[in-house]
Protein backbone atom coordinates (compact mmCIF):
# COMPACT_ATOMS: atom_id res chain seq x y z
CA UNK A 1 55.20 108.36 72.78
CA UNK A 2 59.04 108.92 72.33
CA UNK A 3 59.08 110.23 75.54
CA UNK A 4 57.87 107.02 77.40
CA UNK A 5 60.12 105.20 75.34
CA UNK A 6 63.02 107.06 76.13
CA UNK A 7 62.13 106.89 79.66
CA UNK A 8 61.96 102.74 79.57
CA UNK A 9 65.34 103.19 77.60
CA UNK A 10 66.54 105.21 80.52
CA UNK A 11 65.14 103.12 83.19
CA UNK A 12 66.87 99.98 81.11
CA UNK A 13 69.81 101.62 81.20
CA UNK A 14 70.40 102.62 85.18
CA UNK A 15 69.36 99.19 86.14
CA UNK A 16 71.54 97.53 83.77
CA UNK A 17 74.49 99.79 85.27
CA UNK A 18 73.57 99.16 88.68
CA UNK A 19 73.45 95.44 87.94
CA UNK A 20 76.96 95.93 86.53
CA UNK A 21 77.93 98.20 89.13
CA UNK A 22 77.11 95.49 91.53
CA UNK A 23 78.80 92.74 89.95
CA UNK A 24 82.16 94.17 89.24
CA UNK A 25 81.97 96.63 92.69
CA UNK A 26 80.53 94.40 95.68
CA UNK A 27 80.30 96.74 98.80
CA UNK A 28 80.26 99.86 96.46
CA UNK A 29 76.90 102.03 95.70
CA UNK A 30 76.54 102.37 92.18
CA UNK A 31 77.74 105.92 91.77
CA UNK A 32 80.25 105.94 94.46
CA UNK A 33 81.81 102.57 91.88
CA UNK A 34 81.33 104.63 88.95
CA UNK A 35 83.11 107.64 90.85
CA UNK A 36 85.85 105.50 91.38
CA UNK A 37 86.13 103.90 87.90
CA UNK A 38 86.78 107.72 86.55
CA UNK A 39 89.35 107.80 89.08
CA UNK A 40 91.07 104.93 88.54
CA UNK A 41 91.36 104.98 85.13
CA UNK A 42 93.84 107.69 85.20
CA UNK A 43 95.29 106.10 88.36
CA UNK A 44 94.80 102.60 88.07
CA UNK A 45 97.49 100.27 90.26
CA UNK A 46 98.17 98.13 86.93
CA UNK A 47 99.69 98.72 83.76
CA UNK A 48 97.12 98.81 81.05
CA UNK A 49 96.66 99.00 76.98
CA UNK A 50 96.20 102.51 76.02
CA UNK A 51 93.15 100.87 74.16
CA UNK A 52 91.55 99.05 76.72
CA UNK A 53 91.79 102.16 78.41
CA UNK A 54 90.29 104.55 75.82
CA UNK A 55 87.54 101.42 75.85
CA UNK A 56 87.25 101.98 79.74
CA UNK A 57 86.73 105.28 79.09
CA UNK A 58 83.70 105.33 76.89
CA UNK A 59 82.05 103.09 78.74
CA UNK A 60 82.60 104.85 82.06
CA UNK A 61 81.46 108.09 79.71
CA UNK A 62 78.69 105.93 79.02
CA UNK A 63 77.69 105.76 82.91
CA UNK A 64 78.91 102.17 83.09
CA UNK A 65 81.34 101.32 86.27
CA UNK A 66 84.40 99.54 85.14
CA UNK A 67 87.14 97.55 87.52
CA UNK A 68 90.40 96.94 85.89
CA UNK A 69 92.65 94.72 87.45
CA UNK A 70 92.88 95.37 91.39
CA UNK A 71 90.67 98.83 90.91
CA UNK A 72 88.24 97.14 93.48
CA UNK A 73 90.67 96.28 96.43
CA UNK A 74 92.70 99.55 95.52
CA UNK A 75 89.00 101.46 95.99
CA UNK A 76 88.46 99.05 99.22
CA UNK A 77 91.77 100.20 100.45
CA UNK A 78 91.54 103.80 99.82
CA UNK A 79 88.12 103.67 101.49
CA UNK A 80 89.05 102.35 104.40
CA UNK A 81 92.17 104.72 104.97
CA UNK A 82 89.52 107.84 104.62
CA UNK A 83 89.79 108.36 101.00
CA UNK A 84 86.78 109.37 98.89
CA UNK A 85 87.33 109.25 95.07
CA UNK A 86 87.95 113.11 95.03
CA UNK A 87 91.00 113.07 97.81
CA UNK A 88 92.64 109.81 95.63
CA UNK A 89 92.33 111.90 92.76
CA UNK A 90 93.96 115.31 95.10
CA UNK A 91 96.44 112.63 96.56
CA UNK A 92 97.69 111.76 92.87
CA UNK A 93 97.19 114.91 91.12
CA UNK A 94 99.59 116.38 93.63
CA UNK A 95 101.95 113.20 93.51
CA UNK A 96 102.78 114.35 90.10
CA UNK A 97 103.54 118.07 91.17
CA UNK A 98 106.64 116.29 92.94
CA UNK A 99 109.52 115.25 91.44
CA UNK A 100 109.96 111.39 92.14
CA UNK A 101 113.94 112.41 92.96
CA UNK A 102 112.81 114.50 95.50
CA UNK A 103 111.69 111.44 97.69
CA UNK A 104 112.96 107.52 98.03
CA UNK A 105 109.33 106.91 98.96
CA UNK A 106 108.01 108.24 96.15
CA UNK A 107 105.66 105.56 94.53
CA UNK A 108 107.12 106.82 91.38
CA UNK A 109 110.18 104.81 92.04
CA UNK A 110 107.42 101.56 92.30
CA UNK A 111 105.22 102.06 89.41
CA UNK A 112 104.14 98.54 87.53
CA UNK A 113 105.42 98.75 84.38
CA UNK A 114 105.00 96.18 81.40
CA UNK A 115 106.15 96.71 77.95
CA UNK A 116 104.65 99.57 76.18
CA UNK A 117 101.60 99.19 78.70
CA UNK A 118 100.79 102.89 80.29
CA UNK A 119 102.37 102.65 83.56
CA UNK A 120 100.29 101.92 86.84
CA UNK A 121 100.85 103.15 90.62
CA UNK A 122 99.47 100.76 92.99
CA UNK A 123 97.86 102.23 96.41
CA UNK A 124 100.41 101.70 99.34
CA UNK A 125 98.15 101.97 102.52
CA UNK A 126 101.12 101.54 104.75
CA UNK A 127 102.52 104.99 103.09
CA UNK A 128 99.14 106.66 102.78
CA UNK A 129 96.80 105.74 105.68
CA UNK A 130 97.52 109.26 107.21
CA UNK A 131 97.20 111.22 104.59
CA UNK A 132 93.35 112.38 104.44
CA UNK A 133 93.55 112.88 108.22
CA UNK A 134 96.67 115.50 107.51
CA UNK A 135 94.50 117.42 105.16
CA UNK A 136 90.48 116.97 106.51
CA UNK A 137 91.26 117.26 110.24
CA UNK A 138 94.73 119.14 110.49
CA UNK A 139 94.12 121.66 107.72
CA UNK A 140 97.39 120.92 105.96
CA UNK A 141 96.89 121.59 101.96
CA UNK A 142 97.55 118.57 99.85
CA UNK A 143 100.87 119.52 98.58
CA UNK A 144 101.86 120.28 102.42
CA UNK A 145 99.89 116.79 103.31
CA UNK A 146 101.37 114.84 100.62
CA UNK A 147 105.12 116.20 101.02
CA UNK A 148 104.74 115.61 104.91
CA UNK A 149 104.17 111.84 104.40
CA UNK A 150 106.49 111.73 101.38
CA UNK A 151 109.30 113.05 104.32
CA UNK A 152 107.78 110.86 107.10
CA UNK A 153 107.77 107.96 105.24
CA UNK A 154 111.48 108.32 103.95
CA UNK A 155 113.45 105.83 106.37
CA UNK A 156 111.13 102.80 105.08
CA UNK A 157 113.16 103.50 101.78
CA UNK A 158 116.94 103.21 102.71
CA UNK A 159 119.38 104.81 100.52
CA UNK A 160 121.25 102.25 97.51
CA UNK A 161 124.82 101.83 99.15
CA UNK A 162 127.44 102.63 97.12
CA UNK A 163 129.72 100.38 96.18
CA UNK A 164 132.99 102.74 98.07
């Protein structure tokens, strides 16, 4: 009997995500939202509260999709440039192999910051559109890809003049 009660629980459960998933991620499948949600929580394009982020995180632990502030259109973005949740995470995991002085176009240099908020990095299509195309199609690595359109995207960010 606990076993067909569990099951209901479970079957509860998914739809309730799903229904959630669906409400907070239009255009998104369910998993593919709550893909994204991991994602973005370590990523997100917004400051945020380290507790409403620890909060975020058990729920998304929990199997429960989450959208902070601009995680959808940041997602929609992404998605449409070629990014799956797993090359935004490569993208920014390798971001943070390079020093942010190496580069003007660094989005280091443009992170949202507010108060004692953990810092957020919003998604700069403009800068990035290329990327997954460098490393699915042209074979570059991600550090390689990522460097590339760190260097190819440096005369968008003009050097401070000095005051001489």
């Amino acid at each position: 009997m606990s076993a067909d009660f569990n099951d209901s629980a479970d079957s509860h459960n998914h739809s309730e995500n799903r229904r959630r998933a669906a409400e907070q991620w239009p255009g998104f499948e369910p998993e593919v939202a709550l893909h994204w949600s991991k994602v973005l929580l370590h990523h997100s394009p917004d400051p945020q509260r380290a507790g409403i982020k620890a909060q975020m995180s058990s729920a998304i632990k929990r199997g429960i999709p989450i959208a902070g502030p601009g995680w959808v259109s940041t997602a929609d973005a992404a998605r449409s440039d070629g990014f799956t949740p797993v090359l935004y995470q490569t993208l920014f995991d390798t971001l943070q192999s390079i020093p942010r002085t190496a580069f003007r176009s660094h989005p280091g240099h443009r992170q949202n910051r507010h108060g004692t908020y953990l810092p957020g990095t919003p998604y700069e299509s403009e800068l990035w559109c290329d990327w997954p195309k460098l490393f699915l199609v042209e074979g570059f690595d991600a550090h390689a890809a990522t460097t590339l359109t760190l260097l190819r995207a440096e005369p968008k960010f003009p050097r401070p003049r000095s005051n001489n």
